[in-house]
N, C-alpha and C. Protein backbone atom coordinates (compact mmCIF):
# COMPACT_ATOMS: atom_id res chain seq x y z
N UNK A 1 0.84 -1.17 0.00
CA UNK A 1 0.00 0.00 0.00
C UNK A 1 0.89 1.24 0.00
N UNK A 2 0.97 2.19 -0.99
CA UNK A 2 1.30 3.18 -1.64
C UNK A 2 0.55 4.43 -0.23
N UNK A 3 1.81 5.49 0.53
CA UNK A 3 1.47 6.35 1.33
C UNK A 3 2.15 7.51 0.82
N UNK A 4 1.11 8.63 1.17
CA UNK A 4 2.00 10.01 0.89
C UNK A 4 2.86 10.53 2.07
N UNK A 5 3.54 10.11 2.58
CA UNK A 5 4.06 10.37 3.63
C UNK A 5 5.37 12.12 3.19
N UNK A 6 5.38 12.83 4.25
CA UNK A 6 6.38 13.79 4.10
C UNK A 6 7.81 13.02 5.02
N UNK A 7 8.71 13.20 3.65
CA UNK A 7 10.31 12.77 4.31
C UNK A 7 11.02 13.75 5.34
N UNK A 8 11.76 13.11 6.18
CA UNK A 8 12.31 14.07 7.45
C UNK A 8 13.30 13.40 7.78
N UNK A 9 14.33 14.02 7.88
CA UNK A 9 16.16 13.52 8.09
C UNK A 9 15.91 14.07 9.61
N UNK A 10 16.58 13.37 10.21
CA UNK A 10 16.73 13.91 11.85
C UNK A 10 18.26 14.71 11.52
N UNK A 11 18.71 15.24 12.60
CA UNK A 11 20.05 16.18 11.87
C UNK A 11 21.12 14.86 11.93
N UNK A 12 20.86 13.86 13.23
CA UNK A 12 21.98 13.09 12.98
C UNK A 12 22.18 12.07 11.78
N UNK A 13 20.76 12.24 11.09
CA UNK A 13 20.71 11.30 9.83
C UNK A 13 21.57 12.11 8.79
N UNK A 14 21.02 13.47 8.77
CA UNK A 14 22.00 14.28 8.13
C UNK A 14 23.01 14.35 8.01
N UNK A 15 23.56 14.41 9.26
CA UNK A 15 25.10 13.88 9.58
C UNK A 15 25.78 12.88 9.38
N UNK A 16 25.69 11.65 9.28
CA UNK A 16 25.47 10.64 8.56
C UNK A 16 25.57 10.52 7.28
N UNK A 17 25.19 11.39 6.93
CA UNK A 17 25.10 11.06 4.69
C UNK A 17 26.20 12.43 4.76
N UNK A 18 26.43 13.50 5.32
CA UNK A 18 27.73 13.97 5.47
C UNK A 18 29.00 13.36 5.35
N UNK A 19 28.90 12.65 6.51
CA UNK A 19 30.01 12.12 6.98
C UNK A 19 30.55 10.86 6.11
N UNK A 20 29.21 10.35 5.40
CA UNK A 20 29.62 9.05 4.37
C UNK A 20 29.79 9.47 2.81
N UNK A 21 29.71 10.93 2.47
CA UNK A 21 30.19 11.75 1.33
C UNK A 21 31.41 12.30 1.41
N UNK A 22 31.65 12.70 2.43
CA UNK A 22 33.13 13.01 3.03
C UNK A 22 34.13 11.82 3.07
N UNK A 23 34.10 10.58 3.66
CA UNK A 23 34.59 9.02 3.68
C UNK A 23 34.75 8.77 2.04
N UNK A 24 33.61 8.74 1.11
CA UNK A 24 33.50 8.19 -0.22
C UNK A 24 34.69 9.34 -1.10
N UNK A 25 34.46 10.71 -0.77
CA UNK A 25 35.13 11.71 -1.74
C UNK A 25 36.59 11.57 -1.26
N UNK A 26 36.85 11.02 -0.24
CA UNK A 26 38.68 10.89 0.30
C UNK A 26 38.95 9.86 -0.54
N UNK A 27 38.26 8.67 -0.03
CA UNK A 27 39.10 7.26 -0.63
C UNK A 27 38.32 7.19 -1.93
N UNK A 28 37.62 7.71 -2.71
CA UNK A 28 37.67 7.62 -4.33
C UNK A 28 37.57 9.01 -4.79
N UNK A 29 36.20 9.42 -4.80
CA UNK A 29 36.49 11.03 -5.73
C UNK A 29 34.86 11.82 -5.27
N UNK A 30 35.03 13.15 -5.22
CA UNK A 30 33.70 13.61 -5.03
C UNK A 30 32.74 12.99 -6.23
N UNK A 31 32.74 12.80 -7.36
CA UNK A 31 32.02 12.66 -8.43
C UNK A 31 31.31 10.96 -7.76
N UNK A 32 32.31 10.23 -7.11
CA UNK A 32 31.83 9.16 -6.65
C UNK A 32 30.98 9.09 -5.71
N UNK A 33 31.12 10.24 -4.13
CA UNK A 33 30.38 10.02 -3.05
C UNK A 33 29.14 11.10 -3.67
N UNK A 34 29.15 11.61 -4.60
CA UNK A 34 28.09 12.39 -4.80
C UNK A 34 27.09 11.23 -5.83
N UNK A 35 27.63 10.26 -6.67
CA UNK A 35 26.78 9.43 -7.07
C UNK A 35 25.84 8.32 -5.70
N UNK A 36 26.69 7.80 -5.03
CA UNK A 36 26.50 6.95 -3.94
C UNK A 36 25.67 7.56 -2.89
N UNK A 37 25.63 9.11 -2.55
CA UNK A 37 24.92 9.83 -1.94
C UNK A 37 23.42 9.66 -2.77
N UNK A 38 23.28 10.11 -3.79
CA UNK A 38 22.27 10.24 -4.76
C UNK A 38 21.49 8.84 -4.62
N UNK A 39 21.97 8.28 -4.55
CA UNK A 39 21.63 6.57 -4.47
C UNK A 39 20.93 6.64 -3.53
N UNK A 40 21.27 7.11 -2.08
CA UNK A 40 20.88 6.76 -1.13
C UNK A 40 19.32 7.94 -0.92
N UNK A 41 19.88 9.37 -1.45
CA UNK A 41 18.29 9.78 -1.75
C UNK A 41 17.00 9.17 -2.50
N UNK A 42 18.05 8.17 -3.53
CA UNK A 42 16.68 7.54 -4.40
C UNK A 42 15.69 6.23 -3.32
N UNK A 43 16.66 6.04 -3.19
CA UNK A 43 16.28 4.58 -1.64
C UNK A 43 15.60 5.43 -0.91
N UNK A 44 15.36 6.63 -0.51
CA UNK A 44 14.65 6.85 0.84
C UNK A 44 13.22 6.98 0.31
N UNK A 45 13.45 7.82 -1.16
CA UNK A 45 11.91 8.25 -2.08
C UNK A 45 10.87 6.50 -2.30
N UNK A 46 12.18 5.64 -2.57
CA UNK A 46 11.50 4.57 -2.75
C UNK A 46 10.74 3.93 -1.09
N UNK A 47 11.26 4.14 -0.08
CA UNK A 47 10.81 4.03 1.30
C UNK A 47 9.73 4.29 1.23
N UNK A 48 9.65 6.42 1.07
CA UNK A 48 8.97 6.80 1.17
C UNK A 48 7.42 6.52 0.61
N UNK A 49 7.50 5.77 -0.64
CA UNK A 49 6.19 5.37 -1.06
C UNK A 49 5.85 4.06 -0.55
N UNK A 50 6.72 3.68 0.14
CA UNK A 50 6.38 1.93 0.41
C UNK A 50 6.95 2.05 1.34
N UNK A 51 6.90 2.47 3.10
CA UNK A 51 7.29 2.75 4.13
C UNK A 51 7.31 1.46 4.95
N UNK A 52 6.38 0.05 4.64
CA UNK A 52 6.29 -0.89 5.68
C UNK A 52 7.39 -1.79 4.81
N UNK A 53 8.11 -1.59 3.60
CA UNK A 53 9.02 -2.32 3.20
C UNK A 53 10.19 -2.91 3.89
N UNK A 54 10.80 -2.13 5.19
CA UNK A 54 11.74 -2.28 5.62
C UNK A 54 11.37 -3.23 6.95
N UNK A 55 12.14 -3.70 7.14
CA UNK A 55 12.18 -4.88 8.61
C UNK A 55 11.92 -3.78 9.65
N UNK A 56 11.02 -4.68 10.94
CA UNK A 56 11.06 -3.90 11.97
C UNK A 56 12.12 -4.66 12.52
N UNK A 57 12.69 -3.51 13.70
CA UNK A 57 13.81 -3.73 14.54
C UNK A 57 13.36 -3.43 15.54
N UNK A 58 12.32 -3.73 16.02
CA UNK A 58 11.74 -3.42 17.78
C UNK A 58 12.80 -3.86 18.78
N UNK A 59 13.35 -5.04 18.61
CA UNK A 59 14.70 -4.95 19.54
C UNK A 59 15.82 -3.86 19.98
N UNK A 60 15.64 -3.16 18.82
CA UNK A 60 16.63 -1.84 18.78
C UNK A 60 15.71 -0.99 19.69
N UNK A 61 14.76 -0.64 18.93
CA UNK A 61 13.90 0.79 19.55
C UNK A 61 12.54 0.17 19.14
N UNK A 62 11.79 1.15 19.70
CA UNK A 62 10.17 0.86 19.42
C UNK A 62 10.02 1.31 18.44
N UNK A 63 9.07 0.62 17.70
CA UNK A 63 8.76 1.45 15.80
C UNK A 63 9.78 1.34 14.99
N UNK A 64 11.10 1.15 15.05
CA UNK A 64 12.17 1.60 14.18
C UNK A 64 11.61 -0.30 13.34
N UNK A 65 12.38 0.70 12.01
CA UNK A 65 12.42 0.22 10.64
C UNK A 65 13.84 -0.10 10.08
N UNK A 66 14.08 -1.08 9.49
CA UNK A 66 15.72 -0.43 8.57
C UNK A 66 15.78 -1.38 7.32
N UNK A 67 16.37 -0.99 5.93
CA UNK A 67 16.35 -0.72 4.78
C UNK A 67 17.45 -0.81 4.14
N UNK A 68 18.31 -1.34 3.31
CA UNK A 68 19.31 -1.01 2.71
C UNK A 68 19.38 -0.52 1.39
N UNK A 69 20.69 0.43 1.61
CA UNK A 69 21.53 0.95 0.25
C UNK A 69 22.87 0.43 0.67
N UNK A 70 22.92 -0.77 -0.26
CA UNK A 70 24.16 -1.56 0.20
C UNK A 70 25.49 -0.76 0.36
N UNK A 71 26.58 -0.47 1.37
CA UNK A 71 26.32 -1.09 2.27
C UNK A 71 26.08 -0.66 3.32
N UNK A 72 24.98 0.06 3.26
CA UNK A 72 24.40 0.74 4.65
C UNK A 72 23.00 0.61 4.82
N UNK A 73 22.90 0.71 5.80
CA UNK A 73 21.56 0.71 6.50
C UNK A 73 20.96 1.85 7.19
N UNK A 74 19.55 2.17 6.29
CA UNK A 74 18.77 3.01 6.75
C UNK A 74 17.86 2.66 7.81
N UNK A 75 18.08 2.85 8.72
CA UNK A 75 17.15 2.85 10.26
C UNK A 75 16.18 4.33 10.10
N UNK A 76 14.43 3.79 10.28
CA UNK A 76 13.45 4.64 10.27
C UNK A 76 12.07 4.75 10.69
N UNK A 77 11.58 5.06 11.42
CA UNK A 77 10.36 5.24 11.81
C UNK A 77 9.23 5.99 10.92
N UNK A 78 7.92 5.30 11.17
CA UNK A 78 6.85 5.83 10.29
C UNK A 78 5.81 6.62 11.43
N UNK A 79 5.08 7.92 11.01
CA UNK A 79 4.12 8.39 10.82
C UNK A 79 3.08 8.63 11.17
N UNK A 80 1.97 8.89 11.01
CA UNK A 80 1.11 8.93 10.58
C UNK A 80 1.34 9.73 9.03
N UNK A 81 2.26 10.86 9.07
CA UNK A 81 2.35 11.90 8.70
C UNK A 81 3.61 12.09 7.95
N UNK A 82 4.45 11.17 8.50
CA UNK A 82 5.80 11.53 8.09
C UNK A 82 6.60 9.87 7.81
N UNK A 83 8.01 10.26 7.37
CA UNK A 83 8.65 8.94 7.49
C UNK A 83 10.21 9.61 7.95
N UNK A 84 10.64 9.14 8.74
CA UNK A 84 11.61 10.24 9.84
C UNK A 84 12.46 9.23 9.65
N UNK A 85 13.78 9.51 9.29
CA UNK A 85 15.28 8.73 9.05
C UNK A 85 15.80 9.21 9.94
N UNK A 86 16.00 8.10 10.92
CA UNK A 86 16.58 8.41 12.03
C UNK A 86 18.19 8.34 12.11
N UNK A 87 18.88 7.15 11.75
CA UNK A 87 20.34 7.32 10.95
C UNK A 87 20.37 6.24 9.48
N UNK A 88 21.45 6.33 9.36
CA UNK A 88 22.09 6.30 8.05
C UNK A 88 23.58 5.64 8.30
N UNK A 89 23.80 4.02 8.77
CA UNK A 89 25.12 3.71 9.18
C UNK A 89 25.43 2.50 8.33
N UNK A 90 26.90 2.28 8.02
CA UNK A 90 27.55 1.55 7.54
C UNK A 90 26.92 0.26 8.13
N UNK A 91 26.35 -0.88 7.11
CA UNK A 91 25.99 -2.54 7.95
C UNK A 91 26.45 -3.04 9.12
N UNK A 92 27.90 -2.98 9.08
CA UNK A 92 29.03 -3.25 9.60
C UNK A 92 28.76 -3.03 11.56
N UNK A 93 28.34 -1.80 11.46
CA UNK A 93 28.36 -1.06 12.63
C UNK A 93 27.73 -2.27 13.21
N UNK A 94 27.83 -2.07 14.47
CA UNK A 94 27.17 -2.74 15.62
C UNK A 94 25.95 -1.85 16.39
N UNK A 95 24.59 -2.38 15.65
CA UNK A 95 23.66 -1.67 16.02
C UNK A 95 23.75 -2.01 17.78
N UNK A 96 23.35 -2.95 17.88
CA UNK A 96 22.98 -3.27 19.19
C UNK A 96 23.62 -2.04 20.55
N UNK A 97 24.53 -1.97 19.94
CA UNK A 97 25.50 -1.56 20.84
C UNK A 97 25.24 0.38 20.66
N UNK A 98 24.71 0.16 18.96
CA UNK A 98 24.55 2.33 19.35
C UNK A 98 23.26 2.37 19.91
N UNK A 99 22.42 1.66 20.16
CA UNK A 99 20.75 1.42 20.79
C UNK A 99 21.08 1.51 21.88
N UNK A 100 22.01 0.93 22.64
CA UNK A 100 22.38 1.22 23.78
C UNK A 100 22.84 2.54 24.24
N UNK A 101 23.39 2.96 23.42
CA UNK A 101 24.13 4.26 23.79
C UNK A 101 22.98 5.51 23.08
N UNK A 102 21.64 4.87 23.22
CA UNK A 102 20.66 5.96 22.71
C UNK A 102 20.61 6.89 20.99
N UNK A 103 21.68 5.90 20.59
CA UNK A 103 21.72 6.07 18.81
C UNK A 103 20.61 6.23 18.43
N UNK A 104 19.17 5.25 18.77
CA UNK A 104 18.56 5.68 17.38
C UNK A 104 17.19 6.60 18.48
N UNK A 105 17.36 7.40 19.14
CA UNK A 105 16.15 8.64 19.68
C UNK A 105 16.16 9.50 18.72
N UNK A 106 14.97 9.70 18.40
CA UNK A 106 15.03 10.74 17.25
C UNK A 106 15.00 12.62 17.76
């Protein structure tokens, strides 16, 4: 089921696609983290119309969602109204462990 939901970056999600355009433009080239960035805006639009696509992670947090743009993972909560990207981290990371340390509060 197809939702109009309005998209919303929390700032640390923001920070996040910063910080992984900055990482991509060192070790290859801006032309690269700006494609791979772009990628990851197209993945959220695609969320955004299909918001229950992503796995729940209630173990992490209540409501949270997460999604990939290989190789990262979009962690996100839905709505009524909105679809709120809460971060934006490398697979790799050890969620468990930033849930603990209050990573994903929006």
């Amino acid at each position: 089921m197809s939702q109009n939901l309005t998209l919303r970056l929390t700032d640390t999600a923001e920070n996040d696609i910063a910080e992984i355009w900055a990482y991509i433009a060192t070790e290859a080239s801006e032309k690269v983290a700006t494609g791979f960035v772009d990628g990851v805006h197209k993945t959220l639009e695609v969320v955004r119309k299909s918001p229950r696509m992503g796995a729940m992670r209630e173990q992490l947090s209540e409501g949270l969602r997460v999604t990939f743009h290989h190789p990262y993972a979009i962690y996100y909560r839905i709505t009524k109204q909105e679809l709120i990207i809460i971060r934006v981290l490398h697979g790799a990371r050890d969620a468990a462990a930033i849930s603990e340390q209050g990573g994903f509060v929006q």
